[in-house]
N, C-alpha and C. Protein backbone atom coordinates (compact mmCIF):
# COMPACT_ATOMS: atom_id res chain seq x y z
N UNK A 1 15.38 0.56 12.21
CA UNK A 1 14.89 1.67 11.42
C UNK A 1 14.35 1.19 10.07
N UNK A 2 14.57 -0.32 9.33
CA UNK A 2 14.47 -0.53 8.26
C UNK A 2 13.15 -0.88 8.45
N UNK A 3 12.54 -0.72 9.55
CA UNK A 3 11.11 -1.92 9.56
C UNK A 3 10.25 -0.48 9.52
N UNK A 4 10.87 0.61 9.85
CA UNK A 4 9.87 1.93 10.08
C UNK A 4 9.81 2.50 8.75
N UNK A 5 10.75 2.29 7.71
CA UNK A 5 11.08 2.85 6.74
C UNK A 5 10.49 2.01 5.95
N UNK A 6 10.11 0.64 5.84
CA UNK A 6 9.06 -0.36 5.40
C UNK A 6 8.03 0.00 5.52
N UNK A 7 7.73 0.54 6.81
CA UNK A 7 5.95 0.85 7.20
C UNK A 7 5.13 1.69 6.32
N UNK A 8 6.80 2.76 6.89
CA UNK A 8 5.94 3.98 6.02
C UNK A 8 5.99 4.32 4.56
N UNK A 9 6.41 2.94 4.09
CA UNK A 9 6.52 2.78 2.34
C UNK A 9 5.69 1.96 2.37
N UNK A 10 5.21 1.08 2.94
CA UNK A 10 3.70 0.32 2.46
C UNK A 10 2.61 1.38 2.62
N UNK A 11 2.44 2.43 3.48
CA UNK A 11 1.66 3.60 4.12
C UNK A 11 1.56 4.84 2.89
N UNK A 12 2.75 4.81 2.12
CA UNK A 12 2.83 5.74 0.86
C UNK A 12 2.07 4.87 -0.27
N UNK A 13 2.39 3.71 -0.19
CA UNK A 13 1.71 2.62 -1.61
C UNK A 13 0.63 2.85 -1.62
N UNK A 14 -0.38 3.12 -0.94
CA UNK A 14 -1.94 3.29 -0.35
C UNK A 14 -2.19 4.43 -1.13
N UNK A 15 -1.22 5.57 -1.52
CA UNK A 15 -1.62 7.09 -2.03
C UNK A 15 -1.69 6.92 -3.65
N UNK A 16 -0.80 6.17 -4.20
CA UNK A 16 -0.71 6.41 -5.61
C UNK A 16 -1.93 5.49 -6.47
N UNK A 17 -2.55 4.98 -6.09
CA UNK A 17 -4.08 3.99 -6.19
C UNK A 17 -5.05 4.95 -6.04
N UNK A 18 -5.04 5.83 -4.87
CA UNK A 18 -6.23 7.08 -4.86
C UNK A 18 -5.78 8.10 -5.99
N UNK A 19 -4.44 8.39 -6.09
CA UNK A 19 -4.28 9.52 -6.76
C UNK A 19 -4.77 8.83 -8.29
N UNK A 20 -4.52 7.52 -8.36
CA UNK A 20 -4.95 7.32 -9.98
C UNK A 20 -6.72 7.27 -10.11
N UNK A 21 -7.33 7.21 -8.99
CA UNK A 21 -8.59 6.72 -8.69
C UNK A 21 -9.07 8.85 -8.56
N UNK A 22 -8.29 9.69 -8.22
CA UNK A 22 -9.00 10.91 -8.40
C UNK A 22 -8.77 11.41 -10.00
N UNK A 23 -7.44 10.66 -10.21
CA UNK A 23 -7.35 10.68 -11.84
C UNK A 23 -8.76 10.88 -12.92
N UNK A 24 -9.54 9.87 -12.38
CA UNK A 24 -10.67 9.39 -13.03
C UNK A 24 -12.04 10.59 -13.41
N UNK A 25 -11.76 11.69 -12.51
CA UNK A 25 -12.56 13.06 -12.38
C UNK A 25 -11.93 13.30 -13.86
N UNK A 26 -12.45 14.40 -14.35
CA UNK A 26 -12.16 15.36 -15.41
C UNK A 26 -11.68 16.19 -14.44
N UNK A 27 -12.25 17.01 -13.53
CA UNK A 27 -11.62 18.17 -13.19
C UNK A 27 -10.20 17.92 -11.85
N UNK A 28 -10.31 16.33 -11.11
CA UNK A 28 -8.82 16.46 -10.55
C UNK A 28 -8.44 15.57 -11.40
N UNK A 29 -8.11 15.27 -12.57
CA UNK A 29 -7.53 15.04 -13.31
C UNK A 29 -5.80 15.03 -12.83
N UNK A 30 -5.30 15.98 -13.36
CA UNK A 30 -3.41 16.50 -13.19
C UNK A 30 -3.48 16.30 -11.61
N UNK A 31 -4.35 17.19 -10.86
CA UNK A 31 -3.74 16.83 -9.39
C UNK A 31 -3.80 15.23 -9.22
N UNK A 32 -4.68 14.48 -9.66
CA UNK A 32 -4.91 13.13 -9.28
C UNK A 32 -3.09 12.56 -9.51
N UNK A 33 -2.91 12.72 -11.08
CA UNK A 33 -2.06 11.99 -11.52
C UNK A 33 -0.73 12.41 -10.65
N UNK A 34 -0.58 14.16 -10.11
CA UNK A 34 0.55 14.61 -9.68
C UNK A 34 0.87 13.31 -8.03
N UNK A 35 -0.31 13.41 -7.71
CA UNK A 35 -0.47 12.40 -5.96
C UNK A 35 -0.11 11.67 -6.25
N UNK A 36 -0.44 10.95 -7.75
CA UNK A 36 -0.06 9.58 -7.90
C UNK A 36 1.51 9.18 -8.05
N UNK A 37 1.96 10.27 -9.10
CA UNK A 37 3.51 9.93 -8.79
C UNK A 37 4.15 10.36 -7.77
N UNK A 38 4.33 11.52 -7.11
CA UNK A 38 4.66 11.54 -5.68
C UNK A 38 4.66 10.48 -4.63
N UNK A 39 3.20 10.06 -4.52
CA UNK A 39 3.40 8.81 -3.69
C UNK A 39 4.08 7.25 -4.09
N UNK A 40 3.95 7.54 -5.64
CA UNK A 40 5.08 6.16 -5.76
C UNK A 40 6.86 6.65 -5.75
N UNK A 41 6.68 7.57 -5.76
CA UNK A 41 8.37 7.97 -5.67
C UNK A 41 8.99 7.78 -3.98
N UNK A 42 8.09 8.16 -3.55
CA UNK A 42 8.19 8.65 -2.30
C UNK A 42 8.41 7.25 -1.42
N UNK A 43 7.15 6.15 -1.80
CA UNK A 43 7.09 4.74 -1.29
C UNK A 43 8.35 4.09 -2.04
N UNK A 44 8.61 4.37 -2.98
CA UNK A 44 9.52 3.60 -4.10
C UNK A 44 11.02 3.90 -2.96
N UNK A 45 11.31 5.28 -2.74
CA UNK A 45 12.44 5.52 -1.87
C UNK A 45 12.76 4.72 -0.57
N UNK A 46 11.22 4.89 0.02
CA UNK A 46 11.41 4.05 1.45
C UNK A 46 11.52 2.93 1.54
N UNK A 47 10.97 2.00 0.17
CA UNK A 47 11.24 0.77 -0.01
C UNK A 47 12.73 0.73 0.05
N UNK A 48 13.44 1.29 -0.96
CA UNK A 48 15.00 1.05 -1.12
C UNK A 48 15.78 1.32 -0.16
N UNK A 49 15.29 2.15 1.38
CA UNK A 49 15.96 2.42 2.27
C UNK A 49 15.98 1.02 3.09
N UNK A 50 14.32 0.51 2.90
CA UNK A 50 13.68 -0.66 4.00
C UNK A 50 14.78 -1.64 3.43
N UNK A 51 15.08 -2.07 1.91
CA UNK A 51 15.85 -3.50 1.64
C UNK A 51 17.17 -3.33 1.86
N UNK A 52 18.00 -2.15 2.24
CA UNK A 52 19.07 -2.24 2.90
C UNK A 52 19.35 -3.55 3.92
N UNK A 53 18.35 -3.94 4.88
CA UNK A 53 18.45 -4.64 5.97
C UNK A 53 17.32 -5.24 6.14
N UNK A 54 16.60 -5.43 5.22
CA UNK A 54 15.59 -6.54 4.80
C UNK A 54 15.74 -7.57 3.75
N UNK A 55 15.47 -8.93 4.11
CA UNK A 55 15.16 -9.66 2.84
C UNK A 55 14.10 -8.91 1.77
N UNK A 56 14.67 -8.85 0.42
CA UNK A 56 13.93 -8.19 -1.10
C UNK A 56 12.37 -9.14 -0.93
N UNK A 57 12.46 -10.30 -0.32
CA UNK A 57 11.23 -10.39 -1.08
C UNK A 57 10.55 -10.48 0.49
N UNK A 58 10.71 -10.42 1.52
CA UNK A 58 10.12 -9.67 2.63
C UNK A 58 9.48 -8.36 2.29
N UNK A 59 10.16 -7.93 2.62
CA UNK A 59 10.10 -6.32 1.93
C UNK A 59 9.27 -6.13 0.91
N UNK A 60 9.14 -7.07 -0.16
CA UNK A 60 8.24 -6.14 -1.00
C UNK A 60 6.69 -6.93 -0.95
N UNK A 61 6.70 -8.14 -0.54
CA UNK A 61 5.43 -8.86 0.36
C UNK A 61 4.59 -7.98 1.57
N UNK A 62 5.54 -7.62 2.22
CA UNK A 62 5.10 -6.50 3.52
C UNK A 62 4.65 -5.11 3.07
N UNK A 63 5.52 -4.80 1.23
CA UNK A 63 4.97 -3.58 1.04
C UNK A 63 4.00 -3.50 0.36
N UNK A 64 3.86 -4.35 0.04
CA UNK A 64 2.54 -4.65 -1.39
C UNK A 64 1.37 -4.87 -0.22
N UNK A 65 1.58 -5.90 1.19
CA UNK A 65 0.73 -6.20 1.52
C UNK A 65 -0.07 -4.56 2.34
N UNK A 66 0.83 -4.08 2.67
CA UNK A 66 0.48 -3.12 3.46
C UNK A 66 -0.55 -2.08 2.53
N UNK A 67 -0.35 -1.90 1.25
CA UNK A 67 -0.73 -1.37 0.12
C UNK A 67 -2.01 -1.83 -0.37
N UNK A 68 -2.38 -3.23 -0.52
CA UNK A 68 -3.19 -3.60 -0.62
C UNK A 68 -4.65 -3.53 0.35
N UNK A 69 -3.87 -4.11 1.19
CA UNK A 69 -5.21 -3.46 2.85
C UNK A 69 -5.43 -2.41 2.88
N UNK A 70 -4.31 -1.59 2.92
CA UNK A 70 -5.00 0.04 2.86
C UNK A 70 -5.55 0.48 2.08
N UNK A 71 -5.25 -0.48 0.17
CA UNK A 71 -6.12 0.74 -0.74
C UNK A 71 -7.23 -0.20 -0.31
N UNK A 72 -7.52 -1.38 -0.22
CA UNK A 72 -8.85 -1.96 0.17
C UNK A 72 -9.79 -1.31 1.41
N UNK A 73 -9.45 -0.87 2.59
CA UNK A 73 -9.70 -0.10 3.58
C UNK A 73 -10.39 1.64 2.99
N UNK A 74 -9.25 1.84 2.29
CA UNK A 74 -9.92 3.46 1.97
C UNK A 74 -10.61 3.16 0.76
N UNK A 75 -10.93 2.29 0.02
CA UNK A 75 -12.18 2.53 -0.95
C UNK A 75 -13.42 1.83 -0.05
N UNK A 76 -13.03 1.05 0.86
CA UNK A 76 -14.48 0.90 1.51
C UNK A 76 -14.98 2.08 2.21
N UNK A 77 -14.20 2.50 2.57
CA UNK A 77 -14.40 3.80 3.37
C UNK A 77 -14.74 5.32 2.59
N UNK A 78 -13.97 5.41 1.46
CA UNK A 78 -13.91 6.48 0.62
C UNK A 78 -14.93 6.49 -0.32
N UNK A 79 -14.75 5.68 -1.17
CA UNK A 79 -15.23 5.32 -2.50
C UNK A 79 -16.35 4.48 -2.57
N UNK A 80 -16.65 3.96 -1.37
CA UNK A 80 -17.87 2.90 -1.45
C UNK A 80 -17.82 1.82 -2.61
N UNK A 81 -16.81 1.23 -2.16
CA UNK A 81 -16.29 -0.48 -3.20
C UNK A 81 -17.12 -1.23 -2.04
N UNK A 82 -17.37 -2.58 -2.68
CA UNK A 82 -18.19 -3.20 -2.18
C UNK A 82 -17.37 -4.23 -0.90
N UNK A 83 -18.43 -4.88 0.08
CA UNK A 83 -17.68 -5.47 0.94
C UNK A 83 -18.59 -6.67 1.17
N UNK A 84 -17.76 -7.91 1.73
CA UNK A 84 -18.15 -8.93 2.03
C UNK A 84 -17.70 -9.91 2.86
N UNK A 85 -18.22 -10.56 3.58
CA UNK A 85 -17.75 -11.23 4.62
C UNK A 85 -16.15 -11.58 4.11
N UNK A 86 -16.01 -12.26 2.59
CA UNK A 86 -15.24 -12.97 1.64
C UNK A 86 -13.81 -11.94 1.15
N UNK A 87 -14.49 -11.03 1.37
CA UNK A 87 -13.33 -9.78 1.10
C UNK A 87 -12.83 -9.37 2.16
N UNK A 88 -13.34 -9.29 3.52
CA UNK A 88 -12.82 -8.91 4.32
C UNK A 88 -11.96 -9.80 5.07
N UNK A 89 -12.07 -11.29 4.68
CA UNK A 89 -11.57 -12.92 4.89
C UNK A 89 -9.87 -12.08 4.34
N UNK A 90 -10.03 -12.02 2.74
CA UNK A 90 -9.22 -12.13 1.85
C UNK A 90 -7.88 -11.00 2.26
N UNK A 91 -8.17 -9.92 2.73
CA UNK A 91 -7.79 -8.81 3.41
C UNK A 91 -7.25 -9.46 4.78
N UNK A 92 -8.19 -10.55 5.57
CA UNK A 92 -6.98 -10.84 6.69
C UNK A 92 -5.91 -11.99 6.27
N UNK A 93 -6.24 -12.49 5.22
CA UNK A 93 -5.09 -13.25 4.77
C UNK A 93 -3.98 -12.83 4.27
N UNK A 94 -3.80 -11.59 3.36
CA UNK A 94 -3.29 -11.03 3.20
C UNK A 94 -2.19 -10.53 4.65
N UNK A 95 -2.93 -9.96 5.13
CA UNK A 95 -2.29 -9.25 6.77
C UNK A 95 -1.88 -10.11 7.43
N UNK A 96 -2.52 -11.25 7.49
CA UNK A 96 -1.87 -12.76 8.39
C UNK A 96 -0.38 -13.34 7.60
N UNK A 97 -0.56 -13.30 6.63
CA UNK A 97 1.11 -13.79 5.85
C UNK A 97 2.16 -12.65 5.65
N UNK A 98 1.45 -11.01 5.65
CA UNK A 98 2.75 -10.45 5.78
C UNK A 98 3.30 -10.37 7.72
N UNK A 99 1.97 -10.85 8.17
CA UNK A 99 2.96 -10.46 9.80
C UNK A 99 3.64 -12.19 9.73
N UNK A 100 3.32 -13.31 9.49
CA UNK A 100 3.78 -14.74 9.48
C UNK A 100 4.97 -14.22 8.76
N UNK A 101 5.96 -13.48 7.93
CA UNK A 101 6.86 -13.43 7.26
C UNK A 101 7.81 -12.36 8.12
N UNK A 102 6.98 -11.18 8.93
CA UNK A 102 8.07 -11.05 9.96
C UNK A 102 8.35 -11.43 10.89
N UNK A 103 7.55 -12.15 11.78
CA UNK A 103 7.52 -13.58 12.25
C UNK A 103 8.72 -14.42 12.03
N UNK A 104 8.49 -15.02 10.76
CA UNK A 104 9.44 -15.87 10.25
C UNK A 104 10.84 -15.78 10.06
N UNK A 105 11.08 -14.56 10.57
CA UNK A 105 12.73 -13.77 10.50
C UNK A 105 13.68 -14.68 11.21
């Protein structure tokens, strides 16, 4: 259960990056910022459920990584951030060392 409760706290990390990124409007302003802390509270919880029965620095490698790909994923997708062979390299390296670390269990 700790690896599902990991998932879906790297899966929450992904929200509080958009919510600071709708921040950036004048008019979603407060809602931006409200998404933003919600989703770090929310990821922040599932993390602390996930290191019950995870190595700490597993856990927060897997959650950062998961966080990272996804906010990288939804601004290519959302926001139109730029992409490149080199970024999308950088993104599977990322994903290749957090699965090599559960792997490595």
């Amino acid at each position: 259960m700790s690896w599902v409760y990991l998932v879906l706290a790297g899966l929450f990390e992904i929200g509080w990056p958009v919510g600071l990124k709708m921040a950036q409007e004048p008019q979603t302003r407060w809602m931006g910022i409200a998404v933003a802390v919600a989703f770090m509270c929310v990821s922040g919880f599932l993390l602390w459920l996930a290191q019950r029965h995870i190595p700490i620095g597993t856990a927060y490698a897997v959650w950062t990584g998961i966080g990272a790909a996804g906010t990288f994923l939804v601004g290519v997708l959302y926001y139109g951030d730029p992409t490149s062979f080199a970024r999308y390299m950088g993104v599977a390296l990322i994903i290749g060392g957090v699965v090599t670390l559960k792997l490595a269990h």
